[in-house]
Protein backbone atom coordinates (compact mmCIF):
# COMPACT_ATOMS: atom_id res chain seq x y z
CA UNK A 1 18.87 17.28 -18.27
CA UNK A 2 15.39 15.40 -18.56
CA UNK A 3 16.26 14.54 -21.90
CA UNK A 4 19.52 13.11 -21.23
CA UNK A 5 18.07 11.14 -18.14
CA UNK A 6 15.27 10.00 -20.70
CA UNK A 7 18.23 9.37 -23.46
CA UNK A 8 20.05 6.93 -20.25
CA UNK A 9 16.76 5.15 -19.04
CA UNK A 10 15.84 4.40 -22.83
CA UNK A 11 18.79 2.69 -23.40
CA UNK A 12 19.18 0.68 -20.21
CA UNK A 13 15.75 -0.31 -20.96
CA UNK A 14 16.89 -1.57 -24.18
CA UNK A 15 20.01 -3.18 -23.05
CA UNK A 16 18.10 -5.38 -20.81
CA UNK A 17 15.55 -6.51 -22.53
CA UNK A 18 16.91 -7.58 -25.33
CA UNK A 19 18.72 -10.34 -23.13
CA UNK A 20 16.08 -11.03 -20.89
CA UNK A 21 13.52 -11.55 -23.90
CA UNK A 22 15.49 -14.09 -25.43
CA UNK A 23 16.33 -16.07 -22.32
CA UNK A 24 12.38 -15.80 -21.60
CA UNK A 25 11.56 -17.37 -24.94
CA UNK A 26 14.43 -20.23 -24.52
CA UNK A 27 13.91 -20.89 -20.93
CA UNK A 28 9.46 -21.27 -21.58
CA UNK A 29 10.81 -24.02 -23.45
CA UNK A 30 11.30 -25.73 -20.15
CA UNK A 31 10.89 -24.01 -17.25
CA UNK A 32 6.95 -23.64 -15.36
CA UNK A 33 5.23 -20.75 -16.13
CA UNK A 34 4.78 -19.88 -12.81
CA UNK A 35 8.73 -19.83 -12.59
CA UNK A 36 8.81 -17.98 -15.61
CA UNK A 37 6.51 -15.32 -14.26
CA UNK A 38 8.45 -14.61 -11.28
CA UNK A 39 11.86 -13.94 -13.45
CA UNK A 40 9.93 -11.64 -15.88
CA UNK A 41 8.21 -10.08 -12.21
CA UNK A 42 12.47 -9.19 -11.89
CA UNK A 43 13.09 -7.48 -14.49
CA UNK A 44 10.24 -5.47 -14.20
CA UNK A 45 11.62 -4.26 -10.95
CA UNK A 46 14.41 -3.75 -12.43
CA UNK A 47 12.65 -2.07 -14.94
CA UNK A 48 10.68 0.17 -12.07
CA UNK A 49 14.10 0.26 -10.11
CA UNK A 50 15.77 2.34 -12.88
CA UNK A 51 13.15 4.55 -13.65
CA UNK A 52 13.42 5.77 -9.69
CA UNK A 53 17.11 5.78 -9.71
CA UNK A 54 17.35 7.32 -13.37
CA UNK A 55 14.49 9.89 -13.82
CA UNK A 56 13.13 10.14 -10.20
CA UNK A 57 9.71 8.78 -10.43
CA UNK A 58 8.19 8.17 -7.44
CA UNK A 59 5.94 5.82 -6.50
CA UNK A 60 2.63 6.38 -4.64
CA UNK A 61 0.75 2.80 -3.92
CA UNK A 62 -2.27 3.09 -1.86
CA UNK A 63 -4.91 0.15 -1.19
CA UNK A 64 -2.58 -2.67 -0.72
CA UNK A 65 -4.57 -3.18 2.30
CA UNK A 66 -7.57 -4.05 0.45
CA UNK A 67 -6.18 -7.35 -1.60
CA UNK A 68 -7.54 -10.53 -0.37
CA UNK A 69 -4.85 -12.44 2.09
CA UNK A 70 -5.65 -15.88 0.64
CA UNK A 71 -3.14 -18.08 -1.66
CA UNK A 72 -6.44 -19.43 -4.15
CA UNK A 73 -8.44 -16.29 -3.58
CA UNK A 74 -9.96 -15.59 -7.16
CA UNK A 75 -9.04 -11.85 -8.03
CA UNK A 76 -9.50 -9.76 -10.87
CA UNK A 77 -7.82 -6.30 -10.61
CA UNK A 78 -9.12 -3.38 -12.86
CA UNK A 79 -6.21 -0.69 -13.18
CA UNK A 80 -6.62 2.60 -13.89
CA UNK A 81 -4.23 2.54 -17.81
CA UNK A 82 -1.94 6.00 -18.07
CA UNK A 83 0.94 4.76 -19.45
CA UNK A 84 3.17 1.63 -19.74
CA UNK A 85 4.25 2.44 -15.87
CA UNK A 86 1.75 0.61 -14.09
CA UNK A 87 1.81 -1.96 -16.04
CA UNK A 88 5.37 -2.34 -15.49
CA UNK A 89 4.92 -1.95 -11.81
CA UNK A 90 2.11 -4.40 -10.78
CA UNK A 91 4.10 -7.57 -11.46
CA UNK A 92 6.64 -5.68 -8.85
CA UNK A 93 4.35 -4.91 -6.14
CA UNK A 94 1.82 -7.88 -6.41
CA UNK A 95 2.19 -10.76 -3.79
CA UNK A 96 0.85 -12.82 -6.58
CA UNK A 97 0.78 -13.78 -10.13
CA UNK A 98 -0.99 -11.75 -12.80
CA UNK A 99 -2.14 -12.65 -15.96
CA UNK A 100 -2.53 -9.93 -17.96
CA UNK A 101 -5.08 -9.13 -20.75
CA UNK A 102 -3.75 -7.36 -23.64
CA UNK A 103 -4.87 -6.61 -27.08
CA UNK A 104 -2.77 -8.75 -29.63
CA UNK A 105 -0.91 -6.85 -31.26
CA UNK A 106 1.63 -6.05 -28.25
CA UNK A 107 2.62 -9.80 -29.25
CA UNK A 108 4.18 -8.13 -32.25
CA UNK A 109 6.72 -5.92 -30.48
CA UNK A 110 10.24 -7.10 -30.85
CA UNK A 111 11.93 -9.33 -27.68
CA UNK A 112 9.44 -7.67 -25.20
CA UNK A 113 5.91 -9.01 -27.17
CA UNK A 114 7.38 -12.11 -28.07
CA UNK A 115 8.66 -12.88 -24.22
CA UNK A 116 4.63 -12.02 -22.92
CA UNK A 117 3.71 -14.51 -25.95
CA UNK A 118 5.24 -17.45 -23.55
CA UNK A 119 3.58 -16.63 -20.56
CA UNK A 120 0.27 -17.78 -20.20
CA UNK A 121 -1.45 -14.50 -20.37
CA UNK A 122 -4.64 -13.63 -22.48
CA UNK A 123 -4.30 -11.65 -25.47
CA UNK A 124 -7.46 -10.79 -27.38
CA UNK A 125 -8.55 -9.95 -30.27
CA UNK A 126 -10.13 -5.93 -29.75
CA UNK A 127 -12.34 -6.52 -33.58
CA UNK A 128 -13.63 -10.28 -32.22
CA UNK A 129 -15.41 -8.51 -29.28
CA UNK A 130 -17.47 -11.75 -28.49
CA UNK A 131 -14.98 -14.48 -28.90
CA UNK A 132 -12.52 -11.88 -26.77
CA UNK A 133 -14.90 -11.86 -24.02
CA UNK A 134 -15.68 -15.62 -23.87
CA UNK A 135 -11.75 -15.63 -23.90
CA UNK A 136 -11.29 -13.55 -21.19
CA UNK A 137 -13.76 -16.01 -19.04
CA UNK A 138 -12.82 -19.22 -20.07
CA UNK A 139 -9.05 -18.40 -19.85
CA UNK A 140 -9.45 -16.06 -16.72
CA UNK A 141 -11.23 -18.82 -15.34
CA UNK A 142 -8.37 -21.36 -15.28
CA UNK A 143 -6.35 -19.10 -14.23
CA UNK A 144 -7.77 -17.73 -11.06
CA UNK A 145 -8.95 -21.32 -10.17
CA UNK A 146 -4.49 -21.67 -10.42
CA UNK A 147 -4.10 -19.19 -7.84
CA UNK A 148 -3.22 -16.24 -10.52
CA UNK A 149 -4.66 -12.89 -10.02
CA UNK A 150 -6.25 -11.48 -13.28
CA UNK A 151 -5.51 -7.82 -14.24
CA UNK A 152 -7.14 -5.62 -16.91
CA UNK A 153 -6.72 -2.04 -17.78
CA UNK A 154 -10.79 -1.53 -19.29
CA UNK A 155 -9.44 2.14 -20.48
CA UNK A 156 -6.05 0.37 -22.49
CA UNK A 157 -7.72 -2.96 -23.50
């Protein structure tokens, strides 16, 4: 039965992103990124929404209580990485934007990598250690002074 649920989720997944990707990649074209992030934000809880409903993960968030309350409050957010999960489910649960850092080569994955190439997001280099830490600052920078939340996964990244 877990296989078949797996066999299901896999291809909803699949359906939808396709579809989503695409309209990502058109739509960046003219629509603010900040728009942009909160449409990707819902299919990711549609993404997290299916896995519940389909295979029966269940969520356990604790420290919400612990995020700063203010709209410009700078905010980096280190995530324990065990899978692509919680990286699916931050967008969902996060009062405000992230900007994720991700090695490069996700860019490369078909629909999905090329819709996170649109959003302003930083994607490093992993073998350019120095310029991918001057990226991370400069970029991160910018974007917390914006009001976006920065997120990093230092066991993934």
């Amino acid at each position: 039965m877990n296989f078949i649920r797996s066999l299901i989720h896999m291809l909803w997944m699949t359906i939808t992103v396709i579809p989503w990707a695409l309209v990502v990649v058109f739509a960046s074209l003219f629509m603010s990124s900040s728009r942009l992030y909160w449409w990707c934000a819902a299919w990711l809880r549609n993404a997290i929404n299916s896995g519940t409903f389909i295979l029966g993960i269940e969520n356990r968030i604790t420290g919400m209580e612990n995020l700063p309350l203010g709209e410009k409050d700078p905010v980096i957010l280190l995530v324990k990485h065990q899978s692509t999960w919680e990286t699916f489910l931050m967008p969902a649960i996060m009062p405000h934007p992230l900007a994720y850092v991700f090695k490069k080569e996700l860019l490369s994955v078909p629909f999905f990598g090329w819709a996170m190439g649109r959003m302003d997001m930083i994607h490093i280099d992993r073998s350019q250690r120095a310029q991918a830490f001057n990226k991370v600052v400069t970029q991160g920078k910018r974007l917390m002074d914006q009001g976006v939340w920065v997120i990093m996964f230092p066991e993934g990244t």
